[in-house]
C-alpha atoms as a PDB file:
ATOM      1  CA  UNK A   1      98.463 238.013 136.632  1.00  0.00           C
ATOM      2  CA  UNK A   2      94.781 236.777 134.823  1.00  0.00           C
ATOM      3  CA  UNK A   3      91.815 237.857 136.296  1.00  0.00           C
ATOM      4  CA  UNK A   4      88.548 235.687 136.092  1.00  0.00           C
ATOM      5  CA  UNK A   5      85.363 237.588 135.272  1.00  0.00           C
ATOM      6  CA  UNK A   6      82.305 235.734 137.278  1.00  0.00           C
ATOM      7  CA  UNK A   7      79.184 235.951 135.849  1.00  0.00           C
ATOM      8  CA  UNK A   8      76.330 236.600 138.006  1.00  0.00           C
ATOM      9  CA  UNK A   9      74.382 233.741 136.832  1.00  0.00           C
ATOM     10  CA  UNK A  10      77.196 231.971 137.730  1.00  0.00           C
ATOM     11  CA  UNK A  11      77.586 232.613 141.133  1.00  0.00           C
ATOM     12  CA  UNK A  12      74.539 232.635 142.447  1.00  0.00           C
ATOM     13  CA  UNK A  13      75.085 228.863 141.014  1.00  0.00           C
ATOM     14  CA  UNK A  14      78.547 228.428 142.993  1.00  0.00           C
ATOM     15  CA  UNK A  15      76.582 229.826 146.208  1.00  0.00           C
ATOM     16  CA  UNK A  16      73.652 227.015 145.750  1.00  0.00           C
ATOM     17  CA  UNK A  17      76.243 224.623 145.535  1.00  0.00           C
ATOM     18  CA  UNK A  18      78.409 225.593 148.396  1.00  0.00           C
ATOM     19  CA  UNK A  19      75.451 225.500 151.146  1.00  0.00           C
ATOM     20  CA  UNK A  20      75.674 222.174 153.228  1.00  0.00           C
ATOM     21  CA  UNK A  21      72.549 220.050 152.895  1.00  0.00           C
ATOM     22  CA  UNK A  22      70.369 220.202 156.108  1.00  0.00           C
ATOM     23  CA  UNK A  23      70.076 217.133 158.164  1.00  0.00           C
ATOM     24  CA  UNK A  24      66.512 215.471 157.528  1.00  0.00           C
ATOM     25  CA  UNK A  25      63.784 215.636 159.962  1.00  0.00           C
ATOM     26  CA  UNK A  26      64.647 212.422 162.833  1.00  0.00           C
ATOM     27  CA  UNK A  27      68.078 212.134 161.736  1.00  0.00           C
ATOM     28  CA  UNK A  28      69.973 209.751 164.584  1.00  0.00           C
ATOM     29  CA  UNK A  29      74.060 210.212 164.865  1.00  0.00           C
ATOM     30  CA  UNK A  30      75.802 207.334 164.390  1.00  0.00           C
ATOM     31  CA  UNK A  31      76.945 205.473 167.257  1.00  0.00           C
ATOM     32  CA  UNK A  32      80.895 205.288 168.394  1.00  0.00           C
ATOM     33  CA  UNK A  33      80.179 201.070 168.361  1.00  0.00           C
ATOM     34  CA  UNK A  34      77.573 198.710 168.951  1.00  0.00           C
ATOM     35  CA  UNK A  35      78.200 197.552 172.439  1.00  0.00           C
ATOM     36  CA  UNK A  36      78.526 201.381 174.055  1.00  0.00           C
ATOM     37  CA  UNK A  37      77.043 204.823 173.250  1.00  0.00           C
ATOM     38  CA  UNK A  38      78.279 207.393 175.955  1.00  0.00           C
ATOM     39  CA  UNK A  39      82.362 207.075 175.191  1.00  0.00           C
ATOM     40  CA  UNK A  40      85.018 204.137 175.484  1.00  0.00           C
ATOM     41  CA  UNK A  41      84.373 202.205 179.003  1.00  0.00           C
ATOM     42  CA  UNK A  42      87.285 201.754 181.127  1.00  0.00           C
ATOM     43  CA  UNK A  43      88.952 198.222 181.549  1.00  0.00           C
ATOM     44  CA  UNK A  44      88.898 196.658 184.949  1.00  0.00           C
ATOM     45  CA  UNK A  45      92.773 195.396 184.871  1.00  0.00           C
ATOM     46  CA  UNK A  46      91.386 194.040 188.636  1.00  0.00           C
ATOM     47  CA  UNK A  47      89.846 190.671 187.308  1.00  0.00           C
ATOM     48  CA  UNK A  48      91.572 187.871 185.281  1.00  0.00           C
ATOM     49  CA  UNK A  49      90.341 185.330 182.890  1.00  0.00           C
ATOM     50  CA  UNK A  50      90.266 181.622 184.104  1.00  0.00           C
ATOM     51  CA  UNK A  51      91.232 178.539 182.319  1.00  0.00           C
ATOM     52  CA  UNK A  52      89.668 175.602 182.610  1.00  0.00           C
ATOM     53  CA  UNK A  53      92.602 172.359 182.019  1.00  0.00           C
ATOM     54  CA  UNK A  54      91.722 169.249 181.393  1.00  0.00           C
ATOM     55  CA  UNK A  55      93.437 166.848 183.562  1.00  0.00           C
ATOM     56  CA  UNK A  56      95.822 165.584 180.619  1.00  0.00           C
ATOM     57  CA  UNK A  57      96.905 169.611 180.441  1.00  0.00           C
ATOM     58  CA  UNK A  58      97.663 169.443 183.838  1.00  0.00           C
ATOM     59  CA  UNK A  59      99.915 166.811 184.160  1.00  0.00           C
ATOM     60  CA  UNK A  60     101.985 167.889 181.282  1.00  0.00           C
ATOM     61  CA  UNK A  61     102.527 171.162 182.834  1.00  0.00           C
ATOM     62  CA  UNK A  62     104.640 169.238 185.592  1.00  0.00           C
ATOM     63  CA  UNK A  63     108.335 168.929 184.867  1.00  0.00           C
ATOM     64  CA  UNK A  64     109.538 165.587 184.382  1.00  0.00           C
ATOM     65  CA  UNK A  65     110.492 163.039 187.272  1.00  0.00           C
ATOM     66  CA  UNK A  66     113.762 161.575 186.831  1.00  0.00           C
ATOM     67  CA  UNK A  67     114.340 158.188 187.000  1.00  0.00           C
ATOM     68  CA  UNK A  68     114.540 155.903 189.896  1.00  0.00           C
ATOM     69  CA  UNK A  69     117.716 154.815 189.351  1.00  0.00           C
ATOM     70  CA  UNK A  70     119.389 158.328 188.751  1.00  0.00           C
ATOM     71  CA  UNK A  71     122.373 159.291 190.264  1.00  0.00           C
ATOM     72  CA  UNK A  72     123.438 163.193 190.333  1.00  0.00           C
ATOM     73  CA  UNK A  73     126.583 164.432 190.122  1.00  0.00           C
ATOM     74  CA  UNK A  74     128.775 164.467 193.035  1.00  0.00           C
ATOM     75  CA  UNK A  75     129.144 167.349 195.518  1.00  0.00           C
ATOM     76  CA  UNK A  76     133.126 167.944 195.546  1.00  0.00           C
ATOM     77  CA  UNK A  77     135.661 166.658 193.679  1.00  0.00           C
ATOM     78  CA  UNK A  78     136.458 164.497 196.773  1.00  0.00           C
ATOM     79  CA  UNK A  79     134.877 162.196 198.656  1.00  0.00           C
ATOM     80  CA  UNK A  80     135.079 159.752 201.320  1.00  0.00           C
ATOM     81  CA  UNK A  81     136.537 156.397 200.272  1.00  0.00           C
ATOM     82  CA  UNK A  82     135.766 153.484 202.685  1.00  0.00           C
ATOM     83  CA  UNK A  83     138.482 151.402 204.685  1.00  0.00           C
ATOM     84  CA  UNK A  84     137.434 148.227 202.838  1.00  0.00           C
ATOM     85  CA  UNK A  85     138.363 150.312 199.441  1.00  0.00           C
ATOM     86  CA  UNK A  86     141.360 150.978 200.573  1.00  0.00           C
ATOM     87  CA  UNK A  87     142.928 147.851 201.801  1.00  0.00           C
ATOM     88  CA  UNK A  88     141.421 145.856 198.594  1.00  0.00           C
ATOM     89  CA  UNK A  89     143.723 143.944 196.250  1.00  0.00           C
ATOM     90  CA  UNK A  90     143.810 144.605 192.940  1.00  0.00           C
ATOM     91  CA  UNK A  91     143.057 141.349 190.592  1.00  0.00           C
ATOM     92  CA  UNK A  92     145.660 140.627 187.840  1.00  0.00           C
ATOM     93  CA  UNK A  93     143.319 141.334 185.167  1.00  0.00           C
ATOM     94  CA  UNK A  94     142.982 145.048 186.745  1.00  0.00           C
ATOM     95  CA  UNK A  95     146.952 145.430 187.462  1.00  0.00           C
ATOM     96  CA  UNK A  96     147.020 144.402 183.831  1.00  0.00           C
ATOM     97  CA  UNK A  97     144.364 147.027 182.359  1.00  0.00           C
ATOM     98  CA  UNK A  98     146.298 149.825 184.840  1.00  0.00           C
ATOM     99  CA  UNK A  99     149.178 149.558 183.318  1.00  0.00           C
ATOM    100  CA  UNK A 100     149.755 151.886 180.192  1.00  0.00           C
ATOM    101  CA  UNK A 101     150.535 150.850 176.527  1.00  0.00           C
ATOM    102  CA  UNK A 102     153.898 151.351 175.397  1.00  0.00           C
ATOM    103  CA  UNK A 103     154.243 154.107 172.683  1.00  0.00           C
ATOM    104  CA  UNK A 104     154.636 152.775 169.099  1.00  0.00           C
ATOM    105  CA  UNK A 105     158.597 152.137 167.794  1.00  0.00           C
ATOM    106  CA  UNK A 106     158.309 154.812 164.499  1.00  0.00           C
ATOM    107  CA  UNK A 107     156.398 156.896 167.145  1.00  0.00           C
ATOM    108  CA  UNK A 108     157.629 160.685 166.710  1.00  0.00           C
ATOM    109  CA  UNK A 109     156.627 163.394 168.888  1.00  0.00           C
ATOM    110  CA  UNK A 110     155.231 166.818 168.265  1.00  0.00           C
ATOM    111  CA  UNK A 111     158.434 168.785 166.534  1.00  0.00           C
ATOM    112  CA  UNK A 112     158.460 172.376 167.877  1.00  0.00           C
ATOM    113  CA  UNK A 113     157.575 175.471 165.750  1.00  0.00           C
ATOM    114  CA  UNK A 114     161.052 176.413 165.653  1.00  0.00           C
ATOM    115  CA  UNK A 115     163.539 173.891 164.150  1.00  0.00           C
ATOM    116  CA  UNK A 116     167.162 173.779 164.747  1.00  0.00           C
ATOM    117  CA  UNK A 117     168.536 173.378 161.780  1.00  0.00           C
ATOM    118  CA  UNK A 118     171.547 171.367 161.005  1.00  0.00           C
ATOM    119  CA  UNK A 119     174.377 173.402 160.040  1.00  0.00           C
ATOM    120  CA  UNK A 120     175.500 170.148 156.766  1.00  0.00           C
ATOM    121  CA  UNK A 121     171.929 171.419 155.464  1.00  0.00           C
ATOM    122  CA  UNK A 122     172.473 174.933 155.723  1.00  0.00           C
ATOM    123  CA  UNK A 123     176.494 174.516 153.670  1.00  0.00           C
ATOM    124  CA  UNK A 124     174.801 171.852 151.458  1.00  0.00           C
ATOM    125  CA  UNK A 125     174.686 172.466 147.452  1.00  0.00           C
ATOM    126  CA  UNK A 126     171.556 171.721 145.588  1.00  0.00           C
ATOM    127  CA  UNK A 127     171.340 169.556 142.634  1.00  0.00           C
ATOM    128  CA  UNK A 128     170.945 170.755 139.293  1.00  0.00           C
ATOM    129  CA  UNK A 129     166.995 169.465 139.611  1.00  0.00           C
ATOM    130  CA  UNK A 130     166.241 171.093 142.846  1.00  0.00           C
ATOM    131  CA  UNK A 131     167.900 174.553 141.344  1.00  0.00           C
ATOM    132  CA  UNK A 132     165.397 173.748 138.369  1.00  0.00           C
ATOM    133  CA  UNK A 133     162.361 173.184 140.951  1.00  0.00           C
ATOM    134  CA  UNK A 134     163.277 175.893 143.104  1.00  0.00           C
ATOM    135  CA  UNK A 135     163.199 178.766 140.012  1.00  0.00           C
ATOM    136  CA  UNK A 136     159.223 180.195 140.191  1.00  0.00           C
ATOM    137  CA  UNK A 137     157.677 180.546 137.393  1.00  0.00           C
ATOM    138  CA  UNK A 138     157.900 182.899 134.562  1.00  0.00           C
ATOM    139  CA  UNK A 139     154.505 184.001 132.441  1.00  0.00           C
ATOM    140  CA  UNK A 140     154.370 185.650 129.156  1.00  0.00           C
ATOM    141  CA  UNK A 141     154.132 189.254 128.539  1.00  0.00           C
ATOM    142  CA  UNK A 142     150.645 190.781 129.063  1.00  0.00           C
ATOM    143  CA  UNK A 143     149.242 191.895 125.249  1.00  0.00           C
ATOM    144  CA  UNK A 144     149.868 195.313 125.826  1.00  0.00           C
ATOM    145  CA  UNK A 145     151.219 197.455 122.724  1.00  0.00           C
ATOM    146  CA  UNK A 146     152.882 200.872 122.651  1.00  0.00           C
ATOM    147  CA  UNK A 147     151.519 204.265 122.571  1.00  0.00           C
ATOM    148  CA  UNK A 148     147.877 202.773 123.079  1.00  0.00           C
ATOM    149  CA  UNK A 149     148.482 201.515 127.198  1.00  0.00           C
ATOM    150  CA  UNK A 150     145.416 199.567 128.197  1.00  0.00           C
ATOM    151  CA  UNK A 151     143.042 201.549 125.606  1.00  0.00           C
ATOM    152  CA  UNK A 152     142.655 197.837 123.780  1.00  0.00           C
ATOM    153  CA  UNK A 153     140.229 198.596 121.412  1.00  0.00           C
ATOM    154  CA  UNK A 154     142.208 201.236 120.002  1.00  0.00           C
ATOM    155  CA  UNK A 155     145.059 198.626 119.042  1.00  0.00           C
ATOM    156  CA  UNK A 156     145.708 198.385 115.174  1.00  0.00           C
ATOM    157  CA  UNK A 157     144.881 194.720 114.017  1.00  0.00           C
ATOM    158  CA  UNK A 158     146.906 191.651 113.539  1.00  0.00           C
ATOM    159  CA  UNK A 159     145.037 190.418 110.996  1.00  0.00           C
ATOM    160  CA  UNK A 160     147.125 190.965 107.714  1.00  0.00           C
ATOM    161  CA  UNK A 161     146.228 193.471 105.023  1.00  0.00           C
ATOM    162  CA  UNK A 162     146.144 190.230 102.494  1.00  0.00           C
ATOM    163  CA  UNK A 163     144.201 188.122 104.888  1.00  0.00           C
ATOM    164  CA  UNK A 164     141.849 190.978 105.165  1.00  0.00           C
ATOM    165  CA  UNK A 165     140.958 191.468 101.259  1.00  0.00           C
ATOM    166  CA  UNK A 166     141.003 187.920 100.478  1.00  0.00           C
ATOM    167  CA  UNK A 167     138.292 186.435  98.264  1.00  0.00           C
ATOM    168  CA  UNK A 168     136.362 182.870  99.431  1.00  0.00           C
ATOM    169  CA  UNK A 169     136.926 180.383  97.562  1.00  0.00           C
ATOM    170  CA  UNK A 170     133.955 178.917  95.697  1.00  0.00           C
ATOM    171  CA  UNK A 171     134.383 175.887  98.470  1.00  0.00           C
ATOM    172  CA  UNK A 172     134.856 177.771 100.906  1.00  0.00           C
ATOM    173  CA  UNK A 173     131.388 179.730 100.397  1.00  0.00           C
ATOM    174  CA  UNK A 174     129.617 176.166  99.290  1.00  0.00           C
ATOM    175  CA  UNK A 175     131.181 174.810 103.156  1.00  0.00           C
ATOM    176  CA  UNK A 176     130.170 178.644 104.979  1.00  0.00           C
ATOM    177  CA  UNK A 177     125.972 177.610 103.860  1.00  0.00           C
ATOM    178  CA  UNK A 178     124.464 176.067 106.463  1.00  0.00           C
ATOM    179  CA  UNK A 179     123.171 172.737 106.164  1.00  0.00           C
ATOM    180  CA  UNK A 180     119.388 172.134 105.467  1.00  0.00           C
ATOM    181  CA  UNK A 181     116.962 170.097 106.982  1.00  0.00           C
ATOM    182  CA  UNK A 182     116.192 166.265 105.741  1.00  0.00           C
ATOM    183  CA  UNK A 183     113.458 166.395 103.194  1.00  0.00           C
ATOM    184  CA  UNK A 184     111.955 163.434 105.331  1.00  0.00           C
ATOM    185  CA  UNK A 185     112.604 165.790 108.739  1.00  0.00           C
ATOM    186  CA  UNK A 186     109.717 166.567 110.811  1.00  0.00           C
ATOM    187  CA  UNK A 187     109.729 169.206 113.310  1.00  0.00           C
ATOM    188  CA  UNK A 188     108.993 168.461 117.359  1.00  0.00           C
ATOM    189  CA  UNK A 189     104.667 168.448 117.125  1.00  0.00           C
ATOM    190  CA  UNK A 190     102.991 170.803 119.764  1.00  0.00           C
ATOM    191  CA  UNK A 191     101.634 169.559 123.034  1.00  0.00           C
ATOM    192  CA  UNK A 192      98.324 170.450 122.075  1.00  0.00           C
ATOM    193  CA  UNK A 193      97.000 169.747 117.831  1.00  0.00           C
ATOM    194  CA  UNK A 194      94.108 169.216 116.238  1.00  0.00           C
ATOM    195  CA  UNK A 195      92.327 165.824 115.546  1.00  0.00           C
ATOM    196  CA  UNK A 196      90.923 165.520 112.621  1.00  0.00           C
ATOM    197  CA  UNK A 197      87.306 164.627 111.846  1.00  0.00           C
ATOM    198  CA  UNK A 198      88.385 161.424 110.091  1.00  0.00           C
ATOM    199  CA  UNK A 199      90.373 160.098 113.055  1.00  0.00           C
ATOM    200  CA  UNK A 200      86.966 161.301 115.598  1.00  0.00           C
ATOM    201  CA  UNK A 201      84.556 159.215 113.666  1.00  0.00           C
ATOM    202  CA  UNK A 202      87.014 156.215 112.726  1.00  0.00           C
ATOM    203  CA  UNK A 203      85.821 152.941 114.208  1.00  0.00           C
ATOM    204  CA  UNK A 204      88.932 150.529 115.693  1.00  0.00           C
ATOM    205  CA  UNK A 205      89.251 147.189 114.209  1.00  0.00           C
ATOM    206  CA  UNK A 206      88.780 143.802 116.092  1.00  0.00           C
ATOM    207  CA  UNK A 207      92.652 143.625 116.875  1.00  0.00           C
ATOM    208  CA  UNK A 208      93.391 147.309 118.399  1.00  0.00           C
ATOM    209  CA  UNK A 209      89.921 146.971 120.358  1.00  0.00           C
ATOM    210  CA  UNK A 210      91.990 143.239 121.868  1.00  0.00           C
ATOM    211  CA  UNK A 211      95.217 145.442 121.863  1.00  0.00           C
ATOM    212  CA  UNK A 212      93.468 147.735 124.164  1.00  0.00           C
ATOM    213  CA  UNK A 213      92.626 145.724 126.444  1.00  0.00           C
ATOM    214  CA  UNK A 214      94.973 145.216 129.287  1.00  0.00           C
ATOM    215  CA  UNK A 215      96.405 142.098 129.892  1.00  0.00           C
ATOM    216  CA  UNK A 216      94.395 139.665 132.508  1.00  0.00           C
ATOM    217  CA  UNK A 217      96.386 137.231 134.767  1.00  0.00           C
ATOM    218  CA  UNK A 218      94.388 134.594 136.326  1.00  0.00           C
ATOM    219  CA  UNK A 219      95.205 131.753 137.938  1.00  0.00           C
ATOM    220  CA  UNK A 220      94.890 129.832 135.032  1.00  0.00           C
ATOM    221  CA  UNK A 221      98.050 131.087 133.852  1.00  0.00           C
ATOM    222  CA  UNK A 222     100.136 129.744 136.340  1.00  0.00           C
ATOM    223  CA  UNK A 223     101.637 125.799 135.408  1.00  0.00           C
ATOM    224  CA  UNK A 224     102.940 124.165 138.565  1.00  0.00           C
ATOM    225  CA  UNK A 225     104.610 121.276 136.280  1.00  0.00           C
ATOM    226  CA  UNK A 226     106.635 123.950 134.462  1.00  0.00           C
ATOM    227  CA  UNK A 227     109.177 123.141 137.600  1.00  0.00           C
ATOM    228  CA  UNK A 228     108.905 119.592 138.151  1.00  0.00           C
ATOM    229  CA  UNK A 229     112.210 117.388 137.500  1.00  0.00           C
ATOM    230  CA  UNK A 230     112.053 113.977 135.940  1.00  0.00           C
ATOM    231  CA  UNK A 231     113.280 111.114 137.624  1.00  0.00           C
ATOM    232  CA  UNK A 232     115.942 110.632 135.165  1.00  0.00           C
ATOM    233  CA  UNK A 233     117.375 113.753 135.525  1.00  0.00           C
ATOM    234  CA  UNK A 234     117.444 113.070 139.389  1.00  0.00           C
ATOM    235  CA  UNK A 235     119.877 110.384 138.766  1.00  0.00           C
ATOM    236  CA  UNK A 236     121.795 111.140 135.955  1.00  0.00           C
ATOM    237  CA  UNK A 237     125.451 111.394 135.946  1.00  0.00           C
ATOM    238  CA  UNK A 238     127.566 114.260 134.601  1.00  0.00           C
ATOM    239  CA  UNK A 239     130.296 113.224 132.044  1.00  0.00           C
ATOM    240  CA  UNK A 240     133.866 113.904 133.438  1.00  0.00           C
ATOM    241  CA  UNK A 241     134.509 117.068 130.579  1.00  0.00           C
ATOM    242  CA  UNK A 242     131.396 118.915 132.300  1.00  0.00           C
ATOM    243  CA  UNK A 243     132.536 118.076 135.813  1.00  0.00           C
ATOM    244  CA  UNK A 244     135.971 119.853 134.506  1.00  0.00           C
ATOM    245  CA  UNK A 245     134.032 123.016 132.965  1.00  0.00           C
ATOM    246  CA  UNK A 246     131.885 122.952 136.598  1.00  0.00           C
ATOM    247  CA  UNK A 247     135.512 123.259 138.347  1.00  0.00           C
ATOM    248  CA  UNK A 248     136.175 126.578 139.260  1.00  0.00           C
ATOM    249  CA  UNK A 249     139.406 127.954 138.295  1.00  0.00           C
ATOM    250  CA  UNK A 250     142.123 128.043 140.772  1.00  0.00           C
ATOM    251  CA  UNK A 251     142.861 131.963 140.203  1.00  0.00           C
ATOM    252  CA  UNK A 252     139.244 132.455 141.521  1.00  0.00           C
ATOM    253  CA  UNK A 253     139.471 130.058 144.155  1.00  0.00           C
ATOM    254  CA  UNK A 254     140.294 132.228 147.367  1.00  0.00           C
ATOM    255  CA  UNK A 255     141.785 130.327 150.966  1.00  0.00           C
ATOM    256  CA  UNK A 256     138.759 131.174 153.955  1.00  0.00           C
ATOM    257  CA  UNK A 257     140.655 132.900 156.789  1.00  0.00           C
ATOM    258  CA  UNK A 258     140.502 131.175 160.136  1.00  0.00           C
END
């Protein structure tokens, strides 16, 4: 246990700082809030706030009308049929939409979970393919040596005692260098590099200040006689070896369907 020796000096100094400062002469509390100083009031649950709606707000808080037209669902599952309903004659176009399509010839029903089957399968003897497709299939031996189980890092090497001393050829060490760089190669340049002071106070020559420049289309441009025809090309005749290149080739040439 260490005991602390407290000088007098000392304490008298601990006691000075210890005593709570006295409030100043017309010290005023703080109030609880701004908008009350004797407690919390109570809430009056008794009155409600009221909402003014415009009159678009008030017609959307309607539900929707349903159309005039709208027919709901029937009560029952039966209903009254009238006498003229009942004595009507079908048309032949309705006799002919009653009656119900005839299954399809290579139609084949649902076959049941549990097939019979025949008992010239069950005695029948498999060819020498099926035996062949039928066998599963066989995997090689997992690479798993003895006396060292699945410890695999503890396995001796397969690498042979020759192949592990061998020297490199000189070849052999000239093809393990890796290959260098063009003399003529220059690296990827940085998104951001410096311009020189040169290339800041260079002034551009008459043809990149007219490269600059873009290009202007005006009206001016445009040449509606590029398009015109002469008249002798109107009524010129093609020679019968282009009217045979201008024949499309009857392998291409496809009947229309009616």
């Amino acid at each position: 246990m260490t005991t602390v020796t407290i000088d007098a000096n000392n304490l008298s100094r601990y006691r000075r700082l210890a005593t709570p400062k006295s409030l100043p002469a017309g010290f005023l509390e703080d109030r609880r809030s701004v908008y009350w100083e004797n407690g919390i009031p109570e809430k009056d649950y008794s009155k409600t706030t009221s909402f003014l709606l415009t009159r678009r707000q008030a017609q959307l808080v309607y539900s929707k009308r349903l159309h005039e037209d709208y027919i709901g669902d029937r009560p029952s599952p039966m209903w009254p049929v009238s006498p003229s309903a009942l004595l009507a004659t079908p048309t032949p176009r309705l006799l002919q939409l009653c009656t119900p399509k005839n299954v399809h010839l290579n139609y084949r029903p649902c076959r049941q979970v549990m097939t019979v089957v025949p008992k010239s399968a069950m005695n029948a003897n498999p060819t020498i393919r099926l035996s062949y497709l039928a066998r599963h299939k066989t995997y090689p031996p997992l690479l798993i040596k003895s006396r060292s189980e699945w410890d695999w890092c503890a396995w001796e090497s397969d690498v042979s005692p020759a192949a592990r001393t061998a020297q490199a050829s000189t070849r052999v060490t000239e093809l393990s260098h890796a290959k260098t760089d063009h003399p003529l190669y220059k690296p990827c340049r940085e998104v951001e590099w410096s311009v020189t002071e040169a290339a800041k106070k260079h002034t551009a020559t008459d043809l990149t200040v007219k490269l600059a420049h873009p290009k202007s289309r005006t009206s001016e441009d445009y040449d509606p006689r590029a398009w015109n025809v002469s008249h002798a090309a109107l009524h010129a005749q093609a020679s019968p070896r282009l009217v045979e290149l201008a024949t499309p080739l009857p392998r291409k040439c496809r009947q229309q369907k009616s």
